[in-house]
Protein backbone atom coordinates (compact mmCIF):
# COMPACT_ATOMS: atom_id res chain seq x y z
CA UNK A 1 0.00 0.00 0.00
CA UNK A 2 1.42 3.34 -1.03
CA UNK A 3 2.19 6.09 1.80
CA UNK A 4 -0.30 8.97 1.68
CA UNK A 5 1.41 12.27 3.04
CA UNK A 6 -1.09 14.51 4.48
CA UNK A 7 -0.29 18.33 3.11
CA UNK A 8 1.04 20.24 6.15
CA UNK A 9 -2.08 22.82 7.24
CA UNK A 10 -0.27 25.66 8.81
CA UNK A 11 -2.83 27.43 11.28
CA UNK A 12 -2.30 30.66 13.86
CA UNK A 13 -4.82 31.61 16.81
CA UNK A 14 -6.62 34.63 17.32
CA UNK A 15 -9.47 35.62 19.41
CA UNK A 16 -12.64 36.77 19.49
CA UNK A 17 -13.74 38.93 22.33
CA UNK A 18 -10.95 37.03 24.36
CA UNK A 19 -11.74 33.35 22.57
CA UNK A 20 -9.65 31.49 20.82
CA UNK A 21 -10.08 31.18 16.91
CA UNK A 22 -8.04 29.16 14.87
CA UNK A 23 -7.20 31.18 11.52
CA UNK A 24 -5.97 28.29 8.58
CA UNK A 25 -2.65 29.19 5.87
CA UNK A 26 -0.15 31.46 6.79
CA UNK A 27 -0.18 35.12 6.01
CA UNK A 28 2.11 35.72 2.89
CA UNK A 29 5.86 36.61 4.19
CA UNK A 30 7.32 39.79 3.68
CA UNK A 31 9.78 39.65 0.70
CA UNK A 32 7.49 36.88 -1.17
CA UNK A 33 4.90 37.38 -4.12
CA UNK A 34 1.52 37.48 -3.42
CA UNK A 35 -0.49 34.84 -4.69
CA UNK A 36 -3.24 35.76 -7.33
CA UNK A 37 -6.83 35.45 -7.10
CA UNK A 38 -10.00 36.43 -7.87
CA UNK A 39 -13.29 37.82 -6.36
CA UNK A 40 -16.31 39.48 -6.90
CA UNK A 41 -16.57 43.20 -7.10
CA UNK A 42 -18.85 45.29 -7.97
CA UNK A 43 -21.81 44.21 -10.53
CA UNK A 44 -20.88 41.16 -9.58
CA UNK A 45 -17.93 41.50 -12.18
CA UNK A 46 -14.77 38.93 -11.45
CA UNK A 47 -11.76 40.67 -10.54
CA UNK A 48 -8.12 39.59 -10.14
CA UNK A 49 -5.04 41.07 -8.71
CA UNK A 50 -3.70 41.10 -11.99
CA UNK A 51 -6.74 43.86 -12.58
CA UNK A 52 -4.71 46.07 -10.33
CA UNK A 53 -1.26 45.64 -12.01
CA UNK A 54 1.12 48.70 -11.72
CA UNK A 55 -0.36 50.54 -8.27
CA UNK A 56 0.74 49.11 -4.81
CA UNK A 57 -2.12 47.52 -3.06
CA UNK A 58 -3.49 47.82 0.84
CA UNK A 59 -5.72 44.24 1.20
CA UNK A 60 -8.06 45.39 4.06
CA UNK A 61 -9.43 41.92 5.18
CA UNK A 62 -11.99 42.16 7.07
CA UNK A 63 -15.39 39.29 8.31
CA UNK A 64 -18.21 41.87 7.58
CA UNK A 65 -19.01 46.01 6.89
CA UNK A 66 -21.68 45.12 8.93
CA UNK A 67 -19.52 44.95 12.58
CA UNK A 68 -18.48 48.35 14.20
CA UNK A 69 -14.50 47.74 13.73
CA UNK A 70 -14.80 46.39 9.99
CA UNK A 71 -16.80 49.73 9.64
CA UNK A 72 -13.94 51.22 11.12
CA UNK A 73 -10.84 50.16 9.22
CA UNK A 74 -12.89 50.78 5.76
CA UNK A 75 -13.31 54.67 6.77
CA UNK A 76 -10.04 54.84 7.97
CA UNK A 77 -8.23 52.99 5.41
CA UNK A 78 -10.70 55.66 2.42
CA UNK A 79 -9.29 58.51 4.64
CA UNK A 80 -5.74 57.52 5.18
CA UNK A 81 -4.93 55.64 1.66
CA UNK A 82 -6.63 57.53 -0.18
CA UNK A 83 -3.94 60.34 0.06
CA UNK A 84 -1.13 58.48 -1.15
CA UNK A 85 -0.50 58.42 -5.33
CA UNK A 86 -0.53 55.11 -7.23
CA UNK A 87 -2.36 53.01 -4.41
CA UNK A 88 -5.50 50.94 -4.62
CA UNK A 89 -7.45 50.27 -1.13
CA UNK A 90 -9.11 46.51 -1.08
CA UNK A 91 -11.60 46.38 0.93
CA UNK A 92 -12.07 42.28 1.06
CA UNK A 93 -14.94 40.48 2.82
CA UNK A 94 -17.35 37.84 2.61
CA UNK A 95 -20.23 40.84 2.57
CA UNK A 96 -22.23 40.99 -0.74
CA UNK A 97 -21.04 43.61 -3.70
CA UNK A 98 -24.68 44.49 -2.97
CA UNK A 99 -23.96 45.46 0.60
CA UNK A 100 -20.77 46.90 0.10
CA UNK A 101 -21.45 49.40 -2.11
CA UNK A 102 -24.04 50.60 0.14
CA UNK A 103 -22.40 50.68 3.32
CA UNK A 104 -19.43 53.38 0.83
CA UNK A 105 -22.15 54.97 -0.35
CA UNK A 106 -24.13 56.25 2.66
CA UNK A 107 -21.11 56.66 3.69
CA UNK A 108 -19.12 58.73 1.00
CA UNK A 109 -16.14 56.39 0.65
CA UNK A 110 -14.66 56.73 -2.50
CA UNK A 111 -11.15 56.11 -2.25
CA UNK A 112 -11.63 52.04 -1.71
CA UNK A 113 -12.56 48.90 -3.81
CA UNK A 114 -14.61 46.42 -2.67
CA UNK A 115 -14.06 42.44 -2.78
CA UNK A 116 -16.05 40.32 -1.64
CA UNK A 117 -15.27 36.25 -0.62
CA UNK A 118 -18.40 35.42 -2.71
CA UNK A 119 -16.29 33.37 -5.23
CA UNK A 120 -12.65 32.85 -4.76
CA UNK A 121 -12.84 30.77 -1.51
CA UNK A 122 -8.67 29.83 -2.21
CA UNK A 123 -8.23 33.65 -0.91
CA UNK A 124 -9.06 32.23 2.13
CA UNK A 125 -5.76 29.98 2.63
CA UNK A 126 -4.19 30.95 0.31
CA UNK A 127 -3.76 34.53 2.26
CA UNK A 128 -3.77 32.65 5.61
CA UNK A 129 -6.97 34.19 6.62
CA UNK A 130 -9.70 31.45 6.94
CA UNK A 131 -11.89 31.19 10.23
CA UNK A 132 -11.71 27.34 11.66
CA UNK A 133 -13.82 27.16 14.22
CA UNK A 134 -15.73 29.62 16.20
CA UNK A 135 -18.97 31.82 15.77
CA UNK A 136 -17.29 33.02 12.48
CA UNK A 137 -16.10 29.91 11.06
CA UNK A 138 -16.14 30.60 7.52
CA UNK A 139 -15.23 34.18 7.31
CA UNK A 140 -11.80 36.26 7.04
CA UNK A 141 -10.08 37.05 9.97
CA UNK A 142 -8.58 40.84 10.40
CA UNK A 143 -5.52 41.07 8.56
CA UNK A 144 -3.53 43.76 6.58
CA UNK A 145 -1.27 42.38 3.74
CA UNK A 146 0.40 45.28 1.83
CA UNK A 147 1.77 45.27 -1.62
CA UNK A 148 3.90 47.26 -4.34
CA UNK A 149 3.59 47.67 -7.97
CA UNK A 150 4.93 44.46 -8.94
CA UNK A 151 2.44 42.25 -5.87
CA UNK A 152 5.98 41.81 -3.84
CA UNK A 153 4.34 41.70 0.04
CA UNK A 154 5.77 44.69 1.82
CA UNK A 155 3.75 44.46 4.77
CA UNK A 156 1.28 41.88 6.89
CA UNK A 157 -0.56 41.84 9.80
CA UNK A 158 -2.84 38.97 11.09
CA UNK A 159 -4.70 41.33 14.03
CA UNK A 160 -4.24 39.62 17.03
CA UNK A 161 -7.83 40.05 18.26
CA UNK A 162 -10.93 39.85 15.79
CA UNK A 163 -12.39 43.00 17.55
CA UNK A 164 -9.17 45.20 17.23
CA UNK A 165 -8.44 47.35 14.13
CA UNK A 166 -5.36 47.02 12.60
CA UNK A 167 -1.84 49.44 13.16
CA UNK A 168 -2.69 51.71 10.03
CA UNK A 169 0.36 53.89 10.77
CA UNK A 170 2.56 50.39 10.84
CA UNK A 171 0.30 49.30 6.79
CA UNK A 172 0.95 52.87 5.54
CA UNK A 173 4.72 53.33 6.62
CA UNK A 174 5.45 50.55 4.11
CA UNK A 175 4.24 53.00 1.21
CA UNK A 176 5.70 56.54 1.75
């Protein structure tokens, strides 16, 4: 009988609220290319990272617009990135292109895309970002993964806590 190896399933804990989470993949390293994909933005049009070729990209992942500190990081990530030339905001979360949309446009955010986890599950682990276990098993945890004009990672953050917004000063250094 042949030996079946088992791929090795790297996995990192977070919490929500104070408990535990286990997040599957690994973040992409510093230095290393970002792997492609593709989601659904709006119109429910397919997009790739390949789309944004040539500008230096900010993923903001995020579970859902709908929670107070997702809410959060898209404002601050319009208000912050939005000032710096040749940079795309991604706004990436399981939430509708429906619901996205809306949530920017009652609020006036113009400076961010949105993604959504519709299609393109891989993003998940492939970005080391997929929800285990837990009340949001299924989702994206918080994370930050900065790129430059050619998709070389400059930055990452896995947030430590589900319920914490991410060190936008520490994303944005990265770029300027």
């Amino acid at each position: 009988m042949p030996l079946i190896r088992l791929k090795e399933i790297n996995m990192a804990q977070v919490t929500l609220k104070g408990s535990p989470v286990q997040v599957n993949g690994a973040l992409p390293a510093t230095g290393s290319q970002a792997p492609d994909f593709t989601l659904v933005a709006e119109g429910l049009a397919d997009k790739s990272l390949k789309d944004f070729a040539g500008q230096r990209k900010v993923l903001n992942i995020f579970p859902s617009v709908d929670t107070p500190t997702c809410a959060s990081s898209v404002r601050a990530f319009n208000e912050k990135a939005g000032q710096l030339e040749n940079t795309v905001v991604l706004c990436i979360s399981a939430d509708l292109p429906f619901a996205q949309a809306r949530f920017c446009g009652a609020e006036g955010l113009e400076n961010v895309k949105n993604l959504s986890t519709l299609r393109g599950r891989e993003f998940h682990t492939n970005y080391g970002v997929e929800i285990a276990d837990g009340p949001l098993a299924g989702l994206t945890a918080r994370a930050v993964v900065v790129l430059d004009e050619n998709d070389t990672v400059l930055h990452a953050q896995l947030v430590g806590e589900i319920a914490d917004e991410p060190s936008y000063d520490d994303a944005l250094a990265v770029l300027k």
